[in-house]
N, C-alpha and C. Protein backbone atom coordinates (compact mmCIF):
# COMPACT_ATOMS: atom_id res chain seq x y z
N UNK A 1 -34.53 -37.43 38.53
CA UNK A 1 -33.43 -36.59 38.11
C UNK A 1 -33.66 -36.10 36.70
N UNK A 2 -33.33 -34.82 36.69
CA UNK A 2 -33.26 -34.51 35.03
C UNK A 2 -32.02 -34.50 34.44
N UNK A 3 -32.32 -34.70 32.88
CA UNK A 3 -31.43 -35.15 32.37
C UNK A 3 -30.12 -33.91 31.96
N UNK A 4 -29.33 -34.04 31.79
CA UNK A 4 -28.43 -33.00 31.90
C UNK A 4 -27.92 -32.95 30.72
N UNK A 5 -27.80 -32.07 29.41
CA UNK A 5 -27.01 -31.49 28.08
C UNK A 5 -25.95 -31.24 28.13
N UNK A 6 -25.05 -31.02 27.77
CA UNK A 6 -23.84 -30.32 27.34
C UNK A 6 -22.81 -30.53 28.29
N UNK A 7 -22.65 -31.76 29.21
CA UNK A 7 -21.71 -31.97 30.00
C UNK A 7 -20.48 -31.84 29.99
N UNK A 8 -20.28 -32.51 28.19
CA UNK A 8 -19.01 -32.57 27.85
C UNK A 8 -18.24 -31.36 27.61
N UNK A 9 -18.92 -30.33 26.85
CA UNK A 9 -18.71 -29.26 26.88
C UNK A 9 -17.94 -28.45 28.33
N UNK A 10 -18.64 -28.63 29.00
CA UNK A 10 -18.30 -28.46 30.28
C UNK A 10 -17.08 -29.01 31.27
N UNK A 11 -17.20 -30.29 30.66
CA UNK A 11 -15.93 -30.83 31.39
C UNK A 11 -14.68 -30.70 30.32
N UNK A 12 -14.76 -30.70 29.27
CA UNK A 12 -13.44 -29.93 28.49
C UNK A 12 -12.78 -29.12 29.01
N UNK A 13 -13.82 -27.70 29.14
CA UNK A 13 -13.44 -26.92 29.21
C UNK A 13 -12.88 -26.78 30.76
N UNK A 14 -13.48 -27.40 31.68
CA UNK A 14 -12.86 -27.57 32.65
C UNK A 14 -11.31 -27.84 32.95
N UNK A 15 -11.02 -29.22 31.85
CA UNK A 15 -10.44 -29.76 32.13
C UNK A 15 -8.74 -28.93 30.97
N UNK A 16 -9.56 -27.97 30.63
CA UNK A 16 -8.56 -27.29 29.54
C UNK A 16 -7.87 -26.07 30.84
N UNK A 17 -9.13 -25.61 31.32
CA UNK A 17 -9.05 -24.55 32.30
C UNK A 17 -7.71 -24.68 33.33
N UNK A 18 -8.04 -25.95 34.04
CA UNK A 18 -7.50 -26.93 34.49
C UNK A 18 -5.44 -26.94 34.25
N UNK A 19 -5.52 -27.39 33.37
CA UNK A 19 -4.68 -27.73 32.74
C UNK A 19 -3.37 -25.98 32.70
N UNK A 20 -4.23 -25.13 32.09
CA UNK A 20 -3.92 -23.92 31.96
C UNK A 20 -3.13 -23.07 33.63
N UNK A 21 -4.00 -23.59 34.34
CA UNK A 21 -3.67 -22.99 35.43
C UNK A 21 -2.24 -24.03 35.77
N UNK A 22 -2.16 -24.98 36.01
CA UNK A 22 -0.91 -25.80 36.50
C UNK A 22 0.16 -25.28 35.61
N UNK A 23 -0.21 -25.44 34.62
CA UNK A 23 1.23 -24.69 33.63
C UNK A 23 1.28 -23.24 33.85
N UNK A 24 0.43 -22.41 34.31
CA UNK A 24 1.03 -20.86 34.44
C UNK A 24 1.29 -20.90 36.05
N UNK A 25 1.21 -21.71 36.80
CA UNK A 25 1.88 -21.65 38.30
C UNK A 25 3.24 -21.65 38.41
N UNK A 26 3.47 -22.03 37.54
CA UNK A 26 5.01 -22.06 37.69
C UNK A 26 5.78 -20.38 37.07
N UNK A 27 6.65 -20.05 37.92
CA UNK A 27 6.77 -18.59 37.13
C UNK A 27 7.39 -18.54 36.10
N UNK A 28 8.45 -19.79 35.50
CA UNK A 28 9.06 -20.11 34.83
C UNK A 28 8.28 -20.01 32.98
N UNK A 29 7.20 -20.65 33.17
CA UNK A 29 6.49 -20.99 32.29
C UNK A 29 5.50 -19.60 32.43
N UNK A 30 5.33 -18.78 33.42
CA UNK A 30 4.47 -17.70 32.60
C UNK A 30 5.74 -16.61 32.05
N UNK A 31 6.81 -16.77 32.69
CA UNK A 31 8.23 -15.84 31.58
C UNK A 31 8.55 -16.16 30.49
N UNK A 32 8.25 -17.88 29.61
CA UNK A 32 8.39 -18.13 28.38
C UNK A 32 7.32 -17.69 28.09
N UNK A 33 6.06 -17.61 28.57
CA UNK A 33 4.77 -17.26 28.28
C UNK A 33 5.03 -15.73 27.23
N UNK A 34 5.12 -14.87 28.40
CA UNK A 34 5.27 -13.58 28.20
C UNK A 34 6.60 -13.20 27.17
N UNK A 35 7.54 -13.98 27.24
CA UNK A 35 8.38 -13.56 26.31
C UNK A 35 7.97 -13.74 24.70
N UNK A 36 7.41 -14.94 24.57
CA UNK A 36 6.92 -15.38 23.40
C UNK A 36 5.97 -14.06 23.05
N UNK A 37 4.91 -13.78 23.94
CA UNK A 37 4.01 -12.88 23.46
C UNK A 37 4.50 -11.32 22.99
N UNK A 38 5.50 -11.08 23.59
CA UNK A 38 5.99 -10.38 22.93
C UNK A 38 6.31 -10.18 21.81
N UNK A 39 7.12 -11.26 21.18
CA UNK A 39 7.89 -11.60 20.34
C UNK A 39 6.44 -11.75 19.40
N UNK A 40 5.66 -12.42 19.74
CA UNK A 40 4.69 -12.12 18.61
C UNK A 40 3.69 -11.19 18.42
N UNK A 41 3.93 -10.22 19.24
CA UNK A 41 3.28 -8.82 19.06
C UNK A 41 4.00 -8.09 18.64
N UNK A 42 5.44 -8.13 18.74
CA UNK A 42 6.11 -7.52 17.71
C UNK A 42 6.46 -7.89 16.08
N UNK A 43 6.43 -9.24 15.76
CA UNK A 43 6.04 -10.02 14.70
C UNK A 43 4.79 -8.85 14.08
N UNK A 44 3.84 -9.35 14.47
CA UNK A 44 2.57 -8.68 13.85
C UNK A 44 2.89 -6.83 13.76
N UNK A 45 3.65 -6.01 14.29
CA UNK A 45 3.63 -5.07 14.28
C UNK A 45 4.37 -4.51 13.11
N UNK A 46 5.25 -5.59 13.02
CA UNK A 46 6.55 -5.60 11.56
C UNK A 46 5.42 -6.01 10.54
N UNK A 47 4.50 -7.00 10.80
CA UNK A 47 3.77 -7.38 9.25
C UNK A 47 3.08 -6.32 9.43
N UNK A 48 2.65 -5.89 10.41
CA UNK A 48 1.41 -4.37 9.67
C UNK A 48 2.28 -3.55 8.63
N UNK A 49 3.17 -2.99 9.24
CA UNK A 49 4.44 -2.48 8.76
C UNK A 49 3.98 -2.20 7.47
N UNK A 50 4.45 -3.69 6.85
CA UNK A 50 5.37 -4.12 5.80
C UNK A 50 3.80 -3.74 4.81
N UNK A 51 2.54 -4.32 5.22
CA UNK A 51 1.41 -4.45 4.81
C UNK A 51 1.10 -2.95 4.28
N UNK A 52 1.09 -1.99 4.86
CA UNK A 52 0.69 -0.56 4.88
C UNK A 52 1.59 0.09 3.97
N UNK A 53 3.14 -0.08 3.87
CA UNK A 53 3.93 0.12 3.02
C UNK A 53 3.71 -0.33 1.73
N UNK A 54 3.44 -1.59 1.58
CA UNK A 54 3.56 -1.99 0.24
C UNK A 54 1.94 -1.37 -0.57
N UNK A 55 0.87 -1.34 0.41
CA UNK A 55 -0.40 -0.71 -0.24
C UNK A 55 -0.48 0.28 -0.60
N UNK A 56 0.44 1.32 -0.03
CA UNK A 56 1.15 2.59 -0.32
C UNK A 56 1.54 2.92 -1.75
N UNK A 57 2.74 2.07 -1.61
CA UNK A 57 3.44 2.13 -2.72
C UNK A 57 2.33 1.34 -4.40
N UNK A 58 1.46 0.59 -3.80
CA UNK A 58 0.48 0.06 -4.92
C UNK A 58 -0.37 1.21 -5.41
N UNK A 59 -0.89 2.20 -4.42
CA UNK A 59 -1.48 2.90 -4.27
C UNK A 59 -0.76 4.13 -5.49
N UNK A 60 0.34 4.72 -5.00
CA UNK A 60 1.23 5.65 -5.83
C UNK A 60 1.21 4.80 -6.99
N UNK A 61 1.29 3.79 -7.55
CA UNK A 61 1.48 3.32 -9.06
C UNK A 61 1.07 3.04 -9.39
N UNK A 62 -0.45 3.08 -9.00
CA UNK A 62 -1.32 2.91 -9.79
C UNK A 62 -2.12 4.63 -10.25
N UNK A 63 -1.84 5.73 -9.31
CA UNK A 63 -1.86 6.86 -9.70
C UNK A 63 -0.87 7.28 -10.97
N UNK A 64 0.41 6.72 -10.46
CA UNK A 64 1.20 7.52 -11.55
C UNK A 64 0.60 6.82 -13.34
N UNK A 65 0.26 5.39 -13.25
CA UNK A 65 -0.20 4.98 -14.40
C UNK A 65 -1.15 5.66 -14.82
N UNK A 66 -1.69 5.91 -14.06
CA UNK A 66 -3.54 6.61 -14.59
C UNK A 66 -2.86 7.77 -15.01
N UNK A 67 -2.17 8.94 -14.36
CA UNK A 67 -1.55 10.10 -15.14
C UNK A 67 -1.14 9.62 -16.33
N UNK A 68 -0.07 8.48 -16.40
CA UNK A 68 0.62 8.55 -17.51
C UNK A 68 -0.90 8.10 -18.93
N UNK A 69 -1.48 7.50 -18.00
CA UNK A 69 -2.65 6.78 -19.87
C UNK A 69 -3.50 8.26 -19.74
N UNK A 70 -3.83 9.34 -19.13
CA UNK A 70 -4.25 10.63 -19.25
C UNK A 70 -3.89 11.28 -19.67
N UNK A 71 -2.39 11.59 -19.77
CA UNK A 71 -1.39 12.19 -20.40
C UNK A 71 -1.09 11.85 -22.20
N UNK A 72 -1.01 10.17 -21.87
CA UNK A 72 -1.33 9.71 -23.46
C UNK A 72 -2.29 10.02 -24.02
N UNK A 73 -3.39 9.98 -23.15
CA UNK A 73 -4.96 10.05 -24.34
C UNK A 73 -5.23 11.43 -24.94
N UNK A 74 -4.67 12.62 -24.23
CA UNK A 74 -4.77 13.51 -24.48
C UNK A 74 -3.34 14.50 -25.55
């Protein structure tokens, strides 16, 4: 017989696989599933949001400074 590597690997993941499927059989548990995912795809859609706004606004004040020390130097 040869010797065999990475079994464990294998049976983890099996046993994760496993695991995954019994909890989404139930329809119950793939509707908290899906509700959650929502909820955190809309989460992340509010932080892009917020992210893009505020770089914005960093963006504009750091222009208006540079006018204003251009304006001074001259």
């Amino acid at each position: 017989m040869a010797k065999r590597k990475g079994g464990l690997l294998a049976l983890v993941t099996g046993v994760a696989v496993g695991a995954a499927a019994m909890f989404f059989s139930k329809k119950e548990n793939r509707d908290k599933t899906a509700r959650v995912a929502k909820k955190a795809a809309t989460k992340a859609k509010t932080a892009k949001r917020k992210a893009v706004v505020s770089a914005k606004k960093a963006v504009a004040k750091g222009k208006a400074a540079a006018k204003k020390a251009v304006k001074k130097k001259k």
